[in-house]
PDB file of N, CA and C in Angstrom:
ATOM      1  N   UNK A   1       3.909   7.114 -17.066  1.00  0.00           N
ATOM      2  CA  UNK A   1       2.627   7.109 -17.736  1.00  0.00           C
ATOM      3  C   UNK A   1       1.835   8.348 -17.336  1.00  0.00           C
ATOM      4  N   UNK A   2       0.934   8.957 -18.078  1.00  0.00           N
ATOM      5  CA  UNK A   2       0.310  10.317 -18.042  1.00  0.00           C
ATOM      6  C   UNK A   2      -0.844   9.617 -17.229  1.00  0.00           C
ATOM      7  N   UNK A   3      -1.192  10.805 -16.540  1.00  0.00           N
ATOM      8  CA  UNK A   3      -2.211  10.760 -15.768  1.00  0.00           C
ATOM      9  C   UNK A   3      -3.542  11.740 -16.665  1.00  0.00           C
ATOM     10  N   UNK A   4      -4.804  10.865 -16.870  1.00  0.00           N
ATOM     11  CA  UNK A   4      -6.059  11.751 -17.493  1.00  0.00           C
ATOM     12  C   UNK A   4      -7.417  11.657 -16.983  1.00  0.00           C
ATOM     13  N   UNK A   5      -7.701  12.824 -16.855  1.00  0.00           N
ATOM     14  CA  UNK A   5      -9.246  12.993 -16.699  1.00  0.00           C
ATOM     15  C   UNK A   5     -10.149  12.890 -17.138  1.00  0.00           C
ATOM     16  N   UNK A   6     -11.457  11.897 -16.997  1.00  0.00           N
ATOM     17  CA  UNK A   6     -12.790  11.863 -17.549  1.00  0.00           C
ATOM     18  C   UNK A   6     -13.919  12.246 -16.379  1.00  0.00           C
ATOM     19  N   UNK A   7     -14.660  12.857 -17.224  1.00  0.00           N
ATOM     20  CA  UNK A   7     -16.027  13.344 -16.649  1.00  0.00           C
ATOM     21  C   UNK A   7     -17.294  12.680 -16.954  1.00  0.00           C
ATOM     22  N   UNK A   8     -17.981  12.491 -16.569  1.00  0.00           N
ATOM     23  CA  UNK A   8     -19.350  11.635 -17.072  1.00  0.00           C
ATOM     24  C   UNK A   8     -20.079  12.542 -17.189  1.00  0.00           C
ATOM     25  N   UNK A   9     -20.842  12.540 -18.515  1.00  0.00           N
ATOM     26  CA  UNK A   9     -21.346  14.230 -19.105  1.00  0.00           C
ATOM     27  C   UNK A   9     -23.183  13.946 -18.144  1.00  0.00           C
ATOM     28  N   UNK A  10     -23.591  12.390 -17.422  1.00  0.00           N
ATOM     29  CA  UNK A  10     -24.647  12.315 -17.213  1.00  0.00           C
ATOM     30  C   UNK A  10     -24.278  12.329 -15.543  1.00  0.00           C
ATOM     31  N   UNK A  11     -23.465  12.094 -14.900  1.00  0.00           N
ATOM     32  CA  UNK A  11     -23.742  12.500 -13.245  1.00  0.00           C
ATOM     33  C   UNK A  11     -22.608  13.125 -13.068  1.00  0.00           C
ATOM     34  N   UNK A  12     -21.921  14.186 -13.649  1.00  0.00           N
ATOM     35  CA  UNK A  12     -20.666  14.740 -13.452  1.00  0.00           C
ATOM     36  C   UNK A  12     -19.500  14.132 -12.566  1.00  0.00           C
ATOM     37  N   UNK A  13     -19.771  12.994 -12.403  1.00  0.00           N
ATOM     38  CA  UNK A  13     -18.366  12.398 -11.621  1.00  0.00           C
ATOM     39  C   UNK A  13     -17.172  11.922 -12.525  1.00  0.00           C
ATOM     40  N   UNK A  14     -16.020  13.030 -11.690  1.00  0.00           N
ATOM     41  CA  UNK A  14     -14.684  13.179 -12.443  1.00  0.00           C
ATOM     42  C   UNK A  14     -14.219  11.952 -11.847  1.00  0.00           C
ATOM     43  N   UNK A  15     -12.916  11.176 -12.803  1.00  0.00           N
ATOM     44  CA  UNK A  15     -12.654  10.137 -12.283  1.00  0.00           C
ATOM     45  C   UNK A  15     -10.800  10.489 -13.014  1.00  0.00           C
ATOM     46  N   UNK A  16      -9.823  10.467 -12.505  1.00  0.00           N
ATOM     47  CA  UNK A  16      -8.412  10.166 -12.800  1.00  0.00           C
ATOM     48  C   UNK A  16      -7.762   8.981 -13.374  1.00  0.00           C
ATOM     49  N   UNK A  17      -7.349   8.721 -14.134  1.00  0.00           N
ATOM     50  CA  UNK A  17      -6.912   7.521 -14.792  1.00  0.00           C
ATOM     51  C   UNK A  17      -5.367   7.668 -15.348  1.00  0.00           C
ATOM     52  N   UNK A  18      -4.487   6.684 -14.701  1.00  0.00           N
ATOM     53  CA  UNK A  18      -3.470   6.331 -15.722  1.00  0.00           C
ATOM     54  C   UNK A  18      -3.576   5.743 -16.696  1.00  0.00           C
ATOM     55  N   UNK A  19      -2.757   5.781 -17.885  1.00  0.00           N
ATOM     56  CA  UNK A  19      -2.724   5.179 -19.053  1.00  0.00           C
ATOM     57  C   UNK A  19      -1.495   5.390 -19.827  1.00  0.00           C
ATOM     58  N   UNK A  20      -1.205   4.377 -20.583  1.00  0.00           N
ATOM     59  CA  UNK A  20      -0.127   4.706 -21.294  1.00  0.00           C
ATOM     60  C   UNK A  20      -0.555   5.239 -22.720  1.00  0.00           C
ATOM     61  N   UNK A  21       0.481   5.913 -24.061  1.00  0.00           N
ATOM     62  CA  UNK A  21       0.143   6.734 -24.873  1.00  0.00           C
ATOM     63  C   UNK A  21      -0.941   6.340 -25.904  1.00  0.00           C
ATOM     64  N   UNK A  22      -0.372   5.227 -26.023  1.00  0.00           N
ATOM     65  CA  UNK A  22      -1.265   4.392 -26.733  1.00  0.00           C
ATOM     66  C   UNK A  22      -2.850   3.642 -26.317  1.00  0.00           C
ATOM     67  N   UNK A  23      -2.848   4.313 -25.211  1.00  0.00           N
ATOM     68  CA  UNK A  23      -4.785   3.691 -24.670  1.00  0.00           C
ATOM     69  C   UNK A  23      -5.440   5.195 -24.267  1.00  0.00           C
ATOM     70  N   UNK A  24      -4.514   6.543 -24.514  1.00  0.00           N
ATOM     71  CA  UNK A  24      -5.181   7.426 -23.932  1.00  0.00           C
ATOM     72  C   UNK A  24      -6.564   7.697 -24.387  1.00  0.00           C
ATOM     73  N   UNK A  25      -7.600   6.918 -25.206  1.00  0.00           N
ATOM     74  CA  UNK A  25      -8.531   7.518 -25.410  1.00  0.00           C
ATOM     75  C   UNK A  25      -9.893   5.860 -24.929  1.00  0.00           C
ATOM     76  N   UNK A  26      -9.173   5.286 -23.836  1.00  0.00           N
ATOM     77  CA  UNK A  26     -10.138   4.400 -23.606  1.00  0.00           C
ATOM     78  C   UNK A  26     -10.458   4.703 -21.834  1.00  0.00           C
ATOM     79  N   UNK A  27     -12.253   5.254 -21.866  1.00  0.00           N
ATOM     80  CA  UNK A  27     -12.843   5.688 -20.720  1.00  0.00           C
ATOM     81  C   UNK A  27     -12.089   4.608 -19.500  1.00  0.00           C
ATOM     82  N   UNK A  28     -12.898   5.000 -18.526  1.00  0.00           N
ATOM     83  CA  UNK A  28     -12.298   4.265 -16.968  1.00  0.00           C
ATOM     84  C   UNK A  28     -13.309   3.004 -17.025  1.00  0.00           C
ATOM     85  N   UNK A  29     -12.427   2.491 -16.355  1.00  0.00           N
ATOM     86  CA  UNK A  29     -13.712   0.626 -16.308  1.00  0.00           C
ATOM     87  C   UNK A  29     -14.088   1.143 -14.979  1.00  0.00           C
ATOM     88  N   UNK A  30     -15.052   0.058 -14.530  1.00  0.00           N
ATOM     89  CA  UNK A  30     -15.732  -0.447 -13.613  1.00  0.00           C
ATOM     90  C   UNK A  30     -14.545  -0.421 -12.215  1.00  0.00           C
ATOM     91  N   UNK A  31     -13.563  -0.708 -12.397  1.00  0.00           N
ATOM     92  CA  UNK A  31     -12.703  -1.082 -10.717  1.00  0.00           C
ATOM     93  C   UNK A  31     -11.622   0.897 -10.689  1.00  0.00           C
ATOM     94  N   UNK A  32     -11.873   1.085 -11.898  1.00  0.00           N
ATOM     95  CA  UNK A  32     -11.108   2.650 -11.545  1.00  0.00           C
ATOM     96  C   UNK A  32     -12.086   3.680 -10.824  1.00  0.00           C
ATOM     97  N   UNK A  33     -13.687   3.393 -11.098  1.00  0.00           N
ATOM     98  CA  UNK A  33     -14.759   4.416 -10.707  1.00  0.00           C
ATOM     99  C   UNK A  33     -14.718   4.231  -9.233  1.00  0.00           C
ATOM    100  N   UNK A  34     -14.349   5.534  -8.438  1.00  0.00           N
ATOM    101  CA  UNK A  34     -14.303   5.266  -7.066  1.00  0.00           C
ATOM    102  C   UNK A  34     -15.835   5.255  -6.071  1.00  0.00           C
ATOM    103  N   UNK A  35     -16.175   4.362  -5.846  1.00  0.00           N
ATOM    104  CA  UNK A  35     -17.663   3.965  -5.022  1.00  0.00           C
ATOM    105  C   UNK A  35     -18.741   4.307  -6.103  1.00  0.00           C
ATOM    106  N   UNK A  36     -18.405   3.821  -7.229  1.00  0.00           N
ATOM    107  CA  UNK A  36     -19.450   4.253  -8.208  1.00  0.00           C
ATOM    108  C   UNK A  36     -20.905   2.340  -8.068  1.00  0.00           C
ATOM    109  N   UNK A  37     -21.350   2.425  -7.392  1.00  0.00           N
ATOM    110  CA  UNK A  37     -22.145   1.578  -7.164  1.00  0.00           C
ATOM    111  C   UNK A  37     -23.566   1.377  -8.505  1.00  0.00           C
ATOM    112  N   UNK A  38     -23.678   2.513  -9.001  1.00  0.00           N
ATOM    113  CA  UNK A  38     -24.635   2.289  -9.884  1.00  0.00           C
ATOM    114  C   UNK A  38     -23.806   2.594 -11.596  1.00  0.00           C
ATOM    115  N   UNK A  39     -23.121   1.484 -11.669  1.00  0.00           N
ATOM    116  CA  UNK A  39     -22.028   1.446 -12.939  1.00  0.00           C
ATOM    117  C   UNK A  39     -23.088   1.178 -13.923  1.00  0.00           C
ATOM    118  N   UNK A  40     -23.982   1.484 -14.475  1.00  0.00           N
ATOM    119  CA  UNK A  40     -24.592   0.538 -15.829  1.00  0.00           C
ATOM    120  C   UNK A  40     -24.385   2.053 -16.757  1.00  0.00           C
ATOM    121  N   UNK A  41     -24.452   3.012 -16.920  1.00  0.00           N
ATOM    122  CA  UNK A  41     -24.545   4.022 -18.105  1.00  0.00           C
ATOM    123  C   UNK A  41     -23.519   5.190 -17.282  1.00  0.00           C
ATOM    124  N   UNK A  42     -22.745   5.131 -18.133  1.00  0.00           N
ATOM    125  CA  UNK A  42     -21.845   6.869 -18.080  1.00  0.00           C
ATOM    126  C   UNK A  42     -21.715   7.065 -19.875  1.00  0.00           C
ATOM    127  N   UNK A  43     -21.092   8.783 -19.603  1.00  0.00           N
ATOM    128  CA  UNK A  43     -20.856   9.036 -21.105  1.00  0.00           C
ATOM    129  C   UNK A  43     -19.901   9.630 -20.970  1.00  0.00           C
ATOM    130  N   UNK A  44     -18.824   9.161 -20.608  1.00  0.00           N
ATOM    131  CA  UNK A  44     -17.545   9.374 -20.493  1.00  0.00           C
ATOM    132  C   UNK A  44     -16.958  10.643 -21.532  1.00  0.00           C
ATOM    133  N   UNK A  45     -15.959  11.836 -21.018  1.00  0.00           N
ATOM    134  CA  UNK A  45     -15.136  12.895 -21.753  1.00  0.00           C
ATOM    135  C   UNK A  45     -14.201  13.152 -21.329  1.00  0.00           C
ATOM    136  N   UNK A  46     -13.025  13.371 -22.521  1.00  0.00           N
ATOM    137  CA  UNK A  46     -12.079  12.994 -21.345  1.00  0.00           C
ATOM    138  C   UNK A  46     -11.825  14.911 -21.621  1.00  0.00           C
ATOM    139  N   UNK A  47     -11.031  15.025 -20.118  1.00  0.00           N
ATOM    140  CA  UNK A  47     -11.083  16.795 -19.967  1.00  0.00           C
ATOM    141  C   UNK A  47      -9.490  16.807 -20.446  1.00  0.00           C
ATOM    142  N   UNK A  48      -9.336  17.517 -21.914  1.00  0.00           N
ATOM    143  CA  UNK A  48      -8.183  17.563 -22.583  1.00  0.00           C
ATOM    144  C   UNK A  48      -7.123  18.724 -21.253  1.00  0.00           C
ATOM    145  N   UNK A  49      -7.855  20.261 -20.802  1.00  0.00           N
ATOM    146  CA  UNK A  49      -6.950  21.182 -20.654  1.00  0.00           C
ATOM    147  C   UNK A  49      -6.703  20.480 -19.179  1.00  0.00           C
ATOM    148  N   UNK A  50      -7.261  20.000 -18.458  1.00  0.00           N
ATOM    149  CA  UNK A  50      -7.043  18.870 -17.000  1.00  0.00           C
ATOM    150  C   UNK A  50      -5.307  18.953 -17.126  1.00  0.00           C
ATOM    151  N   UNK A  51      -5.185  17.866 -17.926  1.00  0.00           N
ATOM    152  CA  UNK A  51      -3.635  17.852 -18.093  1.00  0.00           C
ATOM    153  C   UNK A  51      -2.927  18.520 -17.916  1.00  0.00           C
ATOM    154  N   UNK A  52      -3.065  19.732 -18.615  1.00  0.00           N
ATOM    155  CA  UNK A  52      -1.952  20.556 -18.891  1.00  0.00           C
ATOM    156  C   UNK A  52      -1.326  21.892 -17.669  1.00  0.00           C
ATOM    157  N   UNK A  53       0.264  21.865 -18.350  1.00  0.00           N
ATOM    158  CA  UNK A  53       0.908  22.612 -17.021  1.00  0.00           C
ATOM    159  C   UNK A  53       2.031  23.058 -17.560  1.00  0.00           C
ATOM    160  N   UNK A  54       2.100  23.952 -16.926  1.00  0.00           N
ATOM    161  CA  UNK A  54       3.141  24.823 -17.372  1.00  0.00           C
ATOM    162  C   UNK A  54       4.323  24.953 -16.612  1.00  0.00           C
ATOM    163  N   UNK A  55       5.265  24.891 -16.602  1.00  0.00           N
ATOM    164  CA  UNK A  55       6.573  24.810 -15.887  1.00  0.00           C
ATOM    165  C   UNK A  55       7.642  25.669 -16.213  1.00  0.00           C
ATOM    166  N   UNK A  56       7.940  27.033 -15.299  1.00  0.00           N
ATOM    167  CA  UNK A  56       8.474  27.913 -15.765  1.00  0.00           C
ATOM    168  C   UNK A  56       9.808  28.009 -14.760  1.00  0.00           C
ATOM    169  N   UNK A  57      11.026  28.193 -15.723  1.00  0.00           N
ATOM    170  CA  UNK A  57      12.238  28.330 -14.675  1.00  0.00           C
ATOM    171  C   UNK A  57      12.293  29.409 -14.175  1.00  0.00           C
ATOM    172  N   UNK A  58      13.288  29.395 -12.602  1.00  0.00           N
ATOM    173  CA  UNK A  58      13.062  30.978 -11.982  1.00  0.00           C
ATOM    174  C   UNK A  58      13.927  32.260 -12.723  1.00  0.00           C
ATOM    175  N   UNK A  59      13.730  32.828 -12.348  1.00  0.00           N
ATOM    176  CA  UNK A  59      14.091  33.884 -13.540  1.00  0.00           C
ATOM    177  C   UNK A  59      15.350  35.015 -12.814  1.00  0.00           C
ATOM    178  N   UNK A  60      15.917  34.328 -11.737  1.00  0.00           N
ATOM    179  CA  UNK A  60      17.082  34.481 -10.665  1.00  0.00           C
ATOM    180  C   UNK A  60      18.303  33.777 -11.299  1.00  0.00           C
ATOM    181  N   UNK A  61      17.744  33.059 -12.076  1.00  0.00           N
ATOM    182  CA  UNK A  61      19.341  32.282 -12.975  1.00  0.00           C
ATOM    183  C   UNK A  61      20.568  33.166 -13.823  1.00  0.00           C
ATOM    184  N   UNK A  62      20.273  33.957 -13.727  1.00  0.00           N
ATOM    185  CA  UNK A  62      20.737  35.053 -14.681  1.00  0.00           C
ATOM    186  C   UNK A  62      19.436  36.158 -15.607  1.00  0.00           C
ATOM    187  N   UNK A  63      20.517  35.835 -16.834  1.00  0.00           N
ATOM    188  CA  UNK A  63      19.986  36.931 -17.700  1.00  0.00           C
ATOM    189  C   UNK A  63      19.597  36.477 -19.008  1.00  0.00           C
ATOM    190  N   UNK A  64      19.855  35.549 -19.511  1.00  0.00           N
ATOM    191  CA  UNK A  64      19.417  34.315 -20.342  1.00  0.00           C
ATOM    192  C   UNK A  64      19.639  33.378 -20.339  1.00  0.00           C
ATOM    193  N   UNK A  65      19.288  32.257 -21.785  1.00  0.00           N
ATOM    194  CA  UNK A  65      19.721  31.016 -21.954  1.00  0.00           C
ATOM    195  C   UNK A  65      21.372  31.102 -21.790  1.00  0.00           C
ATOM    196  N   UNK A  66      22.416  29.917 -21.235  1.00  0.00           N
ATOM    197  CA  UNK A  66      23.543  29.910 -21.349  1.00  0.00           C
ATOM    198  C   UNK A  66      24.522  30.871 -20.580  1.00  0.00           C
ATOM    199  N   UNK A  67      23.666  31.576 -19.743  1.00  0.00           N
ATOM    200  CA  UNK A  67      24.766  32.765 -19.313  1.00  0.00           C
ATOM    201  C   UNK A  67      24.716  32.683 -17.713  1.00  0.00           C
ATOM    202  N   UNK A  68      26.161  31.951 -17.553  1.00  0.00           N
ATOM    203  CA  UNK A  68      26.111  31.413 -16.416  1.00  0.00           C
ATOM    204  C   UNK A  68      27.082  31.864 -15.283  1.00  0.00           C
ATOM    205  N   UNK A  69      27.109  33.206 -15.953  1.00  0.00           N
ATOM    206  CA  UNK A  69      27.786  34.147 -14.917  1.00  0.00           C
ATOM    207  C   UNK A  69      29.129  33.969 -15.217  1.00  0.00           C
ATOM    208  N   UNK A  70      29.971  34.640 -14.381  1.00  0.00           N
ATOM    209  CA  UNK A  70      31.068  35.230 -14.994  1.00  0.00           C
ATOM    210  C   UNK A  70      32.030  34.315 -13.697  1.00  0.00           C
ATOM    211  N   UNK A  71      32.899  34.835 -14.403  1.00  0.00           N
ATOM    212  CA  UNK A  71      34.341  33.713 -13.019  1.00  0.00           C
ATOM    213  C   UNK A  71      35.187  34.674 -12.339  1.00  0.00           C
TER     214      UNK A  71
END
């Protein structure tokens, strides 16, 4: 399950949330907000680029796709 970020656009506290694909657009409840003691109003956003990552292979593998050296 993806891990996502919301921000509360009224006391800037970021909060992390799992979710699966199908709930990614429902804010954090009440037991995910960590020591959030004054729970009555947030305005929850969720931070789309948070997510994202890039994963690049090392570039010591050779010389391209498929070329896996010689015998």
């Amino acid at each position: 399950m993806p891990l996502y970020t919301w921000v509360c656009k009224l006391t800037g506290l970021e909060v992390e949330v799992i979710r699966s694909f199908k709930e990614y657009d429902q804010p954090p409840t009440v037991e995910e907000c960590p020591d959030d003691e004054g729970y009555t109003e947030h305005d929850w956003e969720r931070l789309i680029s948070a997510m994202l990552t890039v994963n690049k292979w090392p570039t010591s593998g050779g010389s391209g796709k498929g070329n896996w050296g010689s015998k």
